[in-house]
N, C-alpha and C. Protein backbone atom coordinates (compact mmCIF):
# COMPACT_ATOMS: atom_id res chain seq x y z
N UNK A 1 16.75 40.05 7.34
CA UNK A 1 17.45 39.75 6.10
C UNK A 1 17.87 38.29 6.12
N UNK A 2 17.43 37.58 5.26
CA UNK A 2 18.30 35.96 4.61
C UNK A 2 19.65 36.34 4.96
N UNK A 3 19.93 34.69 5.23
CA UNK A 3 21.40 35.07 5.71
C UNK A 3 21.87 33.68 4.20
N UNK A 4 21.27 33.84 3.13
CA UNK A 4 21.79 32.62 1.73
C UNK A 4 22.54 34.08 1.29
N UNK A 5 22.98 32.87 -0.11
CA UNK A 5 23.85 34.23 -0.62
C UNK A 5 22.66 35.47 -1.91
N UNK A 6 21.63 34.97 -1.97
CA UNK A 6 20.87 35.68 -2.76
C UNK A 6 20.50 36.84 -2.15
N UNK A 7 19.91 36.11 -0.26
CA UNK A 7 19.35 37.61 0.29
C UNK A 7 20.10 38.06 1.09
N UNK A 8 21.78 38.10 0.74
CA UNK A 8 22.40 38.96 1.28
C UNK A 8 23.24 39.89 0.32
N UNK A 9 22.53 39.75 -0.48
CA UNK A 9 23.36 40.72 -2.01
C UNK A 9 21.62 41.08 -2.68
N UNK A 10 20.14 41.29 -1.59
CA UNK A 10 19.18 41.03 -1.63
C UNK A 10 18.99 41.22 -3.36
N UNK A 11 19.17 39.90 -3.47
CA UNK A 11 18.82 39.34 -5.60
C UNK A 11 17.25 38.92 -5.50
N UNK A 12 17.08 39.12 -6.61
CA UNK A 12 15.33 38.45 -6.33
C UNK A 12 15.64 38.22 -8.36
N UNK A 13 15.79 36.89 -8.46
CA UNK A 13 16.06 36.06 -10.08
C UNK A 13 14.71 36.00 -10.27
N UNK A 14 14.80 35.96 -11.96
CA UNK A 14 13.86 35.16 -11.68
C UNK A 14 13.13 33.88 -11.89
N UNK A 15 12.10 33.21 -12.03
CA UNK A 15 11.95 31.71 -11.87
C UNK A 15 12.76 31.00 -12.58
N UNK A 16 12.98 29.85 -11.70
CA UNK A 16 14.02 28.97 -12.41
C UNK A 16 13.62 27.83 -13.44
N UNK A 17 13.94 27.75 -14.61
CA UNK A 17 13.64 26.83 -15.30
C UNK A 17 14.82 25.29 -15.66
N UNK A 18 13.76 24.61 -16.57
CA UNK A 18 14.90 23.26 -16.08
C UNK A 18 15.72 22.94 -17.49
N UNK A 19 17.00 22.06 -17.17
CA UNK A 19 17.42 21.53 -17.97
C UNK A 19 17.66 19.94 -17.83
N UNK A 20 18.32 18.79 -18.99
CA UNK A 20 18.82 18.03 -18.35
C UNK A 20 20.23 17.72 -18.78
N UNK A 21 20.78 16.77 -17.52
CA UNK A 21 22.02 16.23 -17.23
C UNK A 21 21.79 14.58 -17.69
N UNK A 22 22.43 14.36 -18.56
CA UNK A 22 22.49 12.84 -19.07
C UNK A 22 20.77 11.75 -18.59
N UNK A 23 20.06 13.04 -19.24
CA UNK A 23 18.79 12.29 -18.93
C UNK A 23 17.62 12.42 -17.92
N UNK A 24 18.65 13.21 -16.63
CA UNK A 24 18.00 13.54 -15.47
C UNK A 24 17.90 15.16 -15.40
N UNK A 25 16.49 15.36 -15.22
CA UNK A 25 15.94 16.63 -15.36
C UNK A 25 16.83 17.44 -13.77
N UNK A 26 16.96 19.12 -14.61
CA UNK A 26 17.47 19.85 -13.14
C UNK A 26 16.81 21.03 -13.12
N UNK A 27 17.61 21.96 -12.58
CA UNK A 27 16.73 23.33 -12.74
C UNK A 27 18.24 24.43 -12.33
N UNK A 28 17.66 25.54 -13.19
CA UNK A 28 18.85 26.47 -13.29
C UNK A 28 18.27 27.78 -13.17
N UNK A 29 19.05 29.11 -12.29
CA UNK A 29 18.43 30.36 -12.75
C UNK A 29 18.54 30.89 -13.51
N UNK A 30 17.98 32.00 -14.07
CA UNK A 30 18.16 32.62 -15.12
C UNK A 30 19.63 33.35 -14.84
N UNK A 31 20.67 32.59 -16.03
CA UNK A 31 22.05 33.49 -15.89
C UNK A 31 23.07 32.79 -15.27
N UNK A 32 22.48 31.38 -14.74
CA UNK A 32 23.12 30.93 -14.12
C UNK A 32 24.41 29.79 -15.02
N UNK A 33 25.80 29.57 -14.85
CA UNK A 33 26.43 28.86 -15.36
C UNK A 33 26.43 27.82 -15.29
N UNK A 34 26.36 26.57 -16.13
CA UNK A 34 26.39 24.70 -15.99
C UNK A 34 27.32 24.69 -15.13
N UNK A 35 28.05 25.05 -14.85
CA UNK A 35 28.81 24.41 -13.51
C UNK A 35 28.06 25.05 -12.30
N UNK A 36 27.44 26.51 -12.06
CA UNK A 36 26.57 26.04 -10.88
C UNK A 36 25.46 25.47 -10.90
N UNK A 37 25.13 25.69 -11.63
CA UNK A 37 23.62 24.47 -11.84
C UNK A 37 23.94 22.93 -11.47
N UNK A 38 25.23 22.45 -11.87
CA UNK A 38 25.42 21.28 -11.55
C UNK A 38 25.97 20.91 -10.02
N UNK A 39 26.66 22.05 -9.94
CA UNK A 39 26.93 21.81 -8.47
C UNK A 39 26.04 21.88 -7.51
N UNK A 40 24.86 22.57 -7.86
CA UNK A 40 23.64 23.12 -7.25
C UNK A 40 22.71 21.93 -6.67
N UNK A 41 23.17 21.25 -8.19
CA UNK A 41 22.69 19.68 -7.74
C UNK A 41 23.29 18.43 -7.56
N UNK A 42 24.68 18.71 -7.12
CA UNK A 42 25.48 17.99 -5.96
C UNK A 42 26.29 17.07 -7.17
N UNK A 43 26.39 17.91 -8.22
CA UNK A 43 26.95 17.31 -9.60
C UNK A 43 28.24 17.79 -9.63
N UNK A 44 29.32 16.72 -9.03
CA UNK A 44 30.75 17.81 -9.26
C UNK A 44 31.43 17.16 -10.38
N UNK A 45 31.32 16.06 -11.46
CA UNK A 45 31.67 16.03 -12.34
C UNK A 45 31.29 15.63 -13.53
N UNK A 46 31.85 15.95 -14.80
CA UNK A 46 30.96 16.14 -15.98
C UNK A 46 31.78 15.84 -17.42
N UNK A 47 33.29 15.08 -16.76
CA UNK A 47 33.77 14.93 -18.20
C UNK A 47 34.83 14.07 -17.77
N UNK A 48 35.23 12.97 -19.01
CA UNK A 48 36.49 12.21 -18.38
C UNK A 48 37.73 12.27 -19.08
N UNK A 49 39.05 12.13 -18.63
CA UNK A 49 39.94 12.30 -19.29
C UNK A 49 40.07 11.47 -20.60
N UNK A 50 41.23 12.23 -21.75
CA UNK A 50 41.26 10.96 -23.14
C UNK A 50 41.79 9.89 -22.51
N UNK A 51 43.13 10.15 -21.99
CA UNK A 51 43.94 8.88 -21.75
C UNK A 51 43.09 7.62 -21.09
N UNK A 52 42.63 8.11 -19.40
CA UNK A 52 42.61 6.97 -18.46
C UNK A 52 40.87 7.20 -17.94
N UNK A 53 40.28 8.13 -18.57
CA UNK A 53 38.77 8.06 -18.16
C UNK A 53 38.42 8.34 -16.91
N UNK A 54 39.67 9.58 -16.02
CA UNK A 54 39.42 9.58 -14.91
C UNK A 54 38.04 10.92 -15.21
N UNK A 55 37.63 10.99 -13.97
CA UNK A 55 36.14 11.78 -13.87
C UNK A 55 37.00 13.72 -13.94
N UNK A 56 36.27 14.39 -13.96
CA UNK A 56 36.48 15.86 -14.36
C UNK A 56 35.62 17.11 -13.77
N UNK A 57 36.01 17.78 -13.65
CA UNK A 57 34.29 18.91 -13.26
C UNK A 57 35.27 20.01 -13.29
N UNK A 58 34.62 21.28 -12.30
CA UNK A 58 35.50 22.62 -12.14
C UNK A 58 36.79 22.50 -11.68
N UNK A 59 38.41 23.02 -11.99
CA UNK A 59 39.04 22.99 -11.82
C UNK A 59 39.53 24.99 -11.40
N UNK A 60 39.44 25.35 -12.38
CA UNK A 60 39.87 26.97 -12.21
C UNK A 60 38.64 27.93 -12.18
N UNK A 61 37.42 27.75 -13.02
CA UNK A 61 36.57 28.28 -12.78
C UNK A 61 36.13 29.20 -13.63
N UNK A 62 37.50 29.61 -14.36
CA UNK A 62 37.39 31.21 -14.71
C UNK A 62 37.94 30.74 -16.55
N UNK A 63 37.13 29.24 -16.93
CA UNK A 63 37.75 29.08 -18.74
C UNK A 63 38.92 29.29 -18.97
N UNK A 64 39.99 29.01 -18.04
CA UNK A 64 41.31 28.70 -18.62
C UNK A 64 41.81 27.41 -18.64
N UNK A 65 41.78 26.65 -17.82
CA UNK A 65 42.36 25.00 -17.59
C UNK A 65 41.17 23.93 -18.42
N UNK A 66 40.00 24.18 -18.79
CA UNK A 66 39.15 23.51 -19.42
C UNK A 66 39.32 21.97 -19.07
N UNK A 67 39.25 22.04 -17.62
CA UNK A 67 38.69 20.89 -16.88
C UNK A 67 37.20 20.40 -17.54
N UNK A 68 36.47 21.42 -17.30
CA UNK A 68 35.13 21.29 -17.05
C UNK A 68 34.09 21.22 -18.84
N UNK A 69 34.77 20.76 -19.21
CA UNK A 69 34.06 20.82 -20.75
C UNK A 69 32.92 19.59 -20.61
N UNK A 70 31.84 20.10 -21.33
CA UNK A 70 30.87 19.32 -21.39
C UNK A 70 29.99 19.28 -22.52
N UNK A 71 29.22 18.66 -22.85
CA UNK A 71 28.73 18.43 -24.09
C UNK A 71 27.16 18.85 -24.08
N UNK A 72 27.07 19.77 -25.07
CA UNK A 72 25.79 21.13 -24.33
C UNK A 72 24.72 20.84 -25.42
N UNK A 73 23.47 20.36 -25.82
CA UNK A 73 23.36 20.39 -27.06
C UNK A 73 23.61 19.81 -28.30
N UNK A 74 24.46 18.37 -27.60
CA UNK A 74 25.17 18.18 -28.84
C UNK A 74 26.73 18.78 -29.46
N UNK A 75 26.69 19.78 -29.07
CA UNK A 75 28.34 20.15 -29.06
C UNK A 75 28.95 19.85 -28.11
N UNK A 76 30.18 19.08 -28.07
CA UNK A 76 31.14 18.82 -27.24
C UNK A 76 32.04 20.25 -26.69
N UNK A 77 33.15 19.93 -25.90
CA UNK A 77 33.91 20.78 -25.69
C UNK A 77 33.33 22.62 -25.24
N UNK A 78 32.83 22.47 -24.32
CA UNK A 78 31.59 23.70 -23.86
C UNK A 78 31.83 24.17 -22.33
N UNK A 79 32.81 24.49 -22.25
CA UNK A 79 33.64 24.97 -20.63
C UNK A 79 31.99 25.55 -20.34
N UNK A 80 31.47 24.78 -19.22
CA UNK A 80 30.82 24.66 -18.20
C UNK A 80 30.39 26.04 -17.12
N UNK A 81 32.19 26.34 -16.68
CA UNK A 81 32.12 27.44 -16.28
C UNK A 81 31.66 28.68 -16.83
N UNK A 82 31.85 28.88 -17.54
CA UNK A 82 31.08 29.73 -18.64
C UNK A 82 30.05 30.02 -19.31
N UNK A 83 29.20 28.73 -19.78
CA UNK A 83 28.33 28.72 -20.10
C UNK A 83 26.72 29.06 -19.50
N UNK A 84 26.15 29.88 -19.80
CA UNK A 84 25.12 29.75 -18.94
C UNK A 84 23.57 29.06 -19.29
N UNK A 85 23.56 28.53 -18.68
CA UNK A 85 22.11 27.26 -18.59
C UNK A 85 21.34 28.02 -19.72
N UNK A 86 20.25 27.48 -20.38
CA UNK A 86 19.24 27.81 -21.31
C UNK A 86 18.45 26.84 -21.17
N UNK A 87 17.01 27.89 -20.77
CA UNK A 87 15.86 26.57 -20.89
C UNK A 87 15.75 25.33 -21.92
N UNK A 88 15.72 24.39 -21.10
CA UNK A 88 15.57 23.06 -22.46
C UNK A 88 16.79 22.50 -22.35
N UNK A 89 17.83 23.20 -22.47
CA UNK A 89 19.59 22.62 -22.80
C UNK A 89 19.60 21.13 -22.41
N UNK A 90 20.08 20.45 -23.27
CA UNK A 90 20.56 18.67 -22.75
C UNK A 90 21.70 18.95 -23.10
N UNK A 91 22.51 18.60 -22.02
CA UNK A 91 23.94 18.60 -20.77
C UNK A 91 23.74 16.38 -21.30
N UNK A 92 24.99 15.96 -21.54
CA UNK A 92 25.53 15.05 -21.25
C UNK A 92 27.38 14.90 -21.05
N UNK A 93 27.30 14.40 -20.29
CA UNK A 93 28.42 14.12 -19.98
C UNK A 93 29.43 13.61 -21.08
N UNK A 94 30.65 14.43 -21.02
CA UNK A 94 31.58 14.29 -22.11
C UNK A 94 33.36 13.19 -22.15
N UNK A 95 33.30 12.28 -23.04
CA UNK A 95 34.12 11.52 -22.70
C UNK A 95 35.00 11.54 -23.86
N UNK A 96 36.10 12.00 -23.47
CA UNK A 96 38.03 12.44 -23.90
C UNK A 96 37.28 13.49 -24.13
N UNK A 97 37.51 13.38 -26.06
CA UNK A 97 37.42 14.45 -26.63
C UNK A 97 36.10 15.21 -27.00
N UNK A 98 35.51 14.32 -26.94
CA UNK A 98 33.87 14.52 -27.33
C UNK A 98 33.63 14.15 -28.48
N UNK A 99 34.21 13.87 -29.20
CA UNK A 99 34.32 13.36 -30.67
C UNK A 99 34.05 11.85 -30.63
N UNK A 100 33.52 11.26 -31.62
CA UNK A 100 33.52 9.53 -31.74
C UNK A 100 34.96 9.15 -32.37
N UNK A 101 34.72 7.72 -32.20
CA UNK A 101 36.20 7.52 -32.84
C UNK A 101 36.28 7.97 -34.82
N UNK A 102 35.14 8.33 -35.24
CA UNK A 102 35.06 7.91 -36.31
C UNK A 102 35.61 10.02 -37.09
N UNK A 103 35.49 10.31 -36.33
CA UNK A 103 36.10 12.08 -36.60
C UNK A 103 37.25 12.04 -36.76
């Protein structure tokens, strides 16, 4: 038996398809959430604060603190944790609010 965490809960997904992150192509499983997909690929953050533009990623995990909002598609504000990957999806990185100044 695999000693990863797939073949020890023996999962068999299936093929992984890709998305991208601000341009740069990734790959996600089927079901899998933008925050592990991103972490998957050594991506721990994905949004910056309004005030001071500090950097952002998972904080609670579980869509309550909405650290992790990201901009999915074109929609801003898209808790990460939650969301789960869809072939194709363009993921860019989200800054304050996600809104331009002009909203």
């Amino acid at each position: 038996m695999s000693q990863t965490p797939l073949g020890l809960v023996r999962a068999a997904p299936a093929a992984p398809y890709t998305f991208t992150f601000d341009g740069r192509t990734l790959t996600a499983l089927p079901g899998q959430t933008l925050a592990a997909a991103l972490w998957a690929a050594g991506i721990m953050s994905w949004r910056t604060t309004r005030g001071g533009g500090a950097p952002r990623g998972v904080f609670c995990g579980i869509g309550v603190c909405h650290d992790c909002l990201a901009t999915v598609n074109g929609r801003p504000n898209q808790r990460a944790c939650l969301v789960a990957v869809q072939p194709g999806d363009v993921v860019t990185v989200q800054e304050g609010t996600g809104h331009d100044a002009t909203r």
